[in-house]
Protein backbone atom coordinates (compact mmCIF):
# COMPACT_ATOMS: atom_id res chain seq x y z
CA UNK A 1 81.26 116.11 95.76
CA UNK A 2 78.20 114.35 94.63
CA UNK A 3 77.65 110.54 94.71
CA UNK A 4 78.38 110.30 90.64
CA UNK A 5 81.97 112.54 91.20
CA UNK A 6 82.55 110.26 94.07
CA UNK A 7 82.65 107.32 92.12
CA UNK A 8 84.11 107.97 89.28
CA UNK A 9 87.34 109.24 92.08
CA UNK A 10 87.40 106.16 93.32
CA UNK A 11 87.51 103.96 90.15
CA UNK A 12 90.44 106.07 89.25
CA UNK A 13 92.24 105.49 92.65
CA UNK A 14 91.29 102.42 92.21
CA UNK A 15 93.21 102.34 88.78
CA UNK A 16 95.88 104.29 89.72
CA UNK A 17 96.88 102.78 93.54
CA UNK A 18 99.97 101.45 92.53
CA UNK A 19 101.02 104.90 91.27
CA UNK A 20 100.01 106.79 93.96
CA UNK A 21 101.68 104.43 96.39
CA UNK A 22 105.38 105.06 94.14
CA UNK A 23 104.87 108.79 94.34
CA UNK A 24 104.30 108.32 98.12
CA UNK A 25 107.57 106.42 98.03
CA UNK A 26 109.52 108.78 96.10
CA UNK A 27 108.48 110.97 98.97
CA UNK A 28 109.60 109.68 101.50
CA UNK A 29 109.70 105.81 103.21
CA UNK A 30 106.83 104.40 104.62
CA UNK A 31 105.19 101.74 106.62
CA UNK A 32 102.08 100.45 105.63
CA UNK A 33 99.61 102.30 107.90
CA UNK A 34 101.35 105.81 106.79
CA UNK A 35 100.77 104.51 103.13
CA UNK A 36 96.95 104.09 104.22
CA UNK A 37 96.99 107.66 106.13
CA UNK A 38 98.28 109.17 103.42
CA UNK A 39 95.91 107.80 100.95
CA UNK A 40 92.58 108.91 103.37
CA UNK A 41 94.03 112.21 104.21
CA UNK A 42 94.99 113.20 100.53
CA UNK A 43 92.10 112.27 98.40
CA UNK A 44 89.83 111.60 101.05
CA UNK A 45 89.34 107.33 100.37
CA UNK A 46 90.00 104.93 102.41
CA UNK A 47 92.16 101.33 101.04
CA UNK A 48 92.40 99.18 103.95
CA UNK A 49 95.41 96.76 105.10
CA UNK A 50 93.78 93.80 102.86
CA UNK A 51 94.60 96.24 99.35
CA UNK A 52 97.56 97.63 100.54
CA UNK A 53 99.69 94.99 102.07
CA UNK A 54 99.16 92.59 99.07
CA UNK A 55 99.93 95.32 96.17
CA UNK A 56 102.99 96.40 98.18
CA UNK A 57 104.31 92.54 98.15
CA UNK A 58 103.48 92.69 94.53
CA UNK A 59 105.24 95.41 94.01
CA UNK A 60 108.10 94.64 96.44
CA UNK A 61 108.28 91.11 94.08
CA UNK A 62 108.40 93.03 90.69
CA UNK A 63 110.96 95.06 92.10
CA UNK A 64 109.68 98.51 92.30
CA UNK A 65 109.54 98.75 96.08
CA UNK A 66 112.17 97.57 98.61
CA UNK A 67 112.02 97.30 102.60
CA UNK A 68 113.54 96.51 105.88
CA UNK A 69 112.35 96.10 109.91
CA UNK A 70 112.31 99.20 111.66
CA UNK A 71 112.93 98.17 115.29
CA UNK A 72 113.61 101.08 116.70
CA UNK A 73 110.54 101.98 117.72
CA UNK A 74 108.01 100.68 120.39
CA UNK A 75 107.17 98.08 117.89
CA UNK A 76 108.44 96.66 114.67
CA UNK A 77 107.13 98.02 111.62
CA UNK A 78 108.46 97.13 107.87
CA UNK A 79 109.69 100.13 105.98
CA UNK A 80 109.11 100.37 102.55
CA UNK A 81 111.33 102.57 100.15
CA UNK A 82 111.57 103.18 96.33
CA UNK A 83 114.24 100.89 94.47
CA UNK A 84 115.95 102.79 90.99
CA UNK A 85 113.11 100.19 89.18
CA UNK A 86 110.45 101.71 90.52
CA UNK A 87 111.23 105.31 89.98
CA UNK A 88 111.89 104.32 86.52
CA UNK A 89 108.18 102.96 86.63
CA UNK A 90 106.88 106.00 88.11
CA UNK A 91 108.44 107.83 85.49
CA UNK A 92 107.22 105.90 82.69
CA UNK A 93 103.55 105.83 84.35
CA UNK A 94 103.17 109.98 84.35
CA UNK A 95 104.90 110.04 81.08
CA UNK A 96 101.91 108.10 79.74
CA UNK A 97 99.24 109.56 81.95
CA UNK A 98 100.34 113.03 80.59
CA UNK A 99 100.51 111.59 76.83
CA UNK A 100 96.71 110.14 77.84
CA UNK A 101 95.54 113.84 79.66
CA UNK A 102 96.67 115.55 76.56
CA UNK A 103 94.96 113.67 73.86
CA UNK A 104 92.14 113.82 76.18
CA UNK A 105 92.02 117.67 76.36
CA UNK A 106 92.87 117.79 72.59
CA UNK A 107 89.89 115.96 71.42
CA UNK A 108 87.58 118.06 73.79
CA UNK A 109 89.47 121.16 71.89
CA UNK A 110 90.19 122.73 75.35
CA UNK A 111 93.59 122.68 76.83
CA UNK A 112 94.11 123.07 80.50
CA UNK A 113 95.71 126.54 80.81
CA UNK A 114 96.69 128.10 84.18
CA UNK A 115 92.92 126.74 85.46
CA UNK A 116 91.64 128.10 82.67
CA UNK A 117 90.67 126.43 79.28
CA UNK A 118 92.30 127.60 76.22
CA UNK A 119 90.65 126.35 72.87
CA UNK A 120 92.82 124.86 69.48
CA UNK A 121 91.04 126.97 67.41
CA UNK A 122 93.51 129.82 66.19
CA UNK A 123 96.72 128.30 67.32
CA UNK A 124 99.87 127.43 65.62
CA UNK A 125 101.57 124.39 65.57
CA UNK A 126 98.14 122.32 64.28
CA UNK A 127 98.91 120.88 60.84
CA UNK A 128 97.29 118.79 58.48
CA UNK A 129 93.99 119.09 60.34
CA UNK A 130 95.28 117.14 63.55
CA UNK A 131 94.83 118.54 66.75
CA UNK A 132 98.52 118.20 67.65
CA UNK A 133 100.54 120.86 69.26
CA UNK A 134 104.01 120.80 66.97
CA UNK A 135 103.42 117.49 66.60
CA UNK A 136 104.70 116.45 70.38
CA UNK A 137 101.76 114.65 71.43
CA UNK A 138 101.95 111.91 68.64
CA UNK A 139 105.02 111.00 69.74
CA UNK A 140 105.14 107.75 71.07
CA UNK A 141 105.94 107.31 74.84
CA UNK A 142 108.96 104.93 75.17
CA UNK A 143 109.75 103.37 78.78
């Protein structure tokens, strides 16, 4: 990945931490460090304690994340879980990120297809001269 691609990754994980950390979540519970593991291992950047402890307390205050002491183990770590709020978030969040990846791919008249790219031109459902597929992507997202 060149220095450009590398960037632009990271402005969008920058962008998009909070969401990543509520998918982790939805995974599974986690402590802190796992959250920071996690984040290095799968998309290769690195968000240290002073990003992730503060959004997590954030989030915990806003009600999208919950936790407790673990003390079972050779030291005490805080546990964090998903609350009903924050899945609700999450869902809300891809809902929109889809809406946003499909006007995206509209307007470059290529639609992701299997890996492949499958062009508008030719296809039914496009009315009026709108680049909308049965008209589902101009439906507004409501969260």
């Amino acid at each position: 990945m060149g220095p450009k691609a590398r960037d632009v990754q990271m402005k969008l994980m920058r962008g998009l931490l909070d969401l990543v950390v509520l998918q982790f979540l939805k995974a599974q519970p986690m402590h802190g460090y796992q959250i920071i593991a996690s984040l290095r291992k799968q998309f290769g950047v690195y968000f240290g304690p002073s990003t992730i402890y503060p959004l997590l307390s954030v989030m915990e205050e806003n009600g999208y994340i919950k936790s407790h002491w673990d003390l079972e183990k050779d030291r005490p770590r805080k546990v964090y879980s998903l609350t009903d709020q924050g899945a609700d978030a999450l869902n809300c969040t891809e809902e929109s990120l889809t809406h946003i990846y499909r006007k995206l791919a509209i307007g470059t008249g290529k639609i992701p297809f299997n890996g492949n790219n499958l062009t508008l031109n030719g296809l039914n459902g496009l009315t009026n001269g709108k680049k909308t597929l049965n008209g589902n992507l101009d439906k507004h997202i409501r969260c």
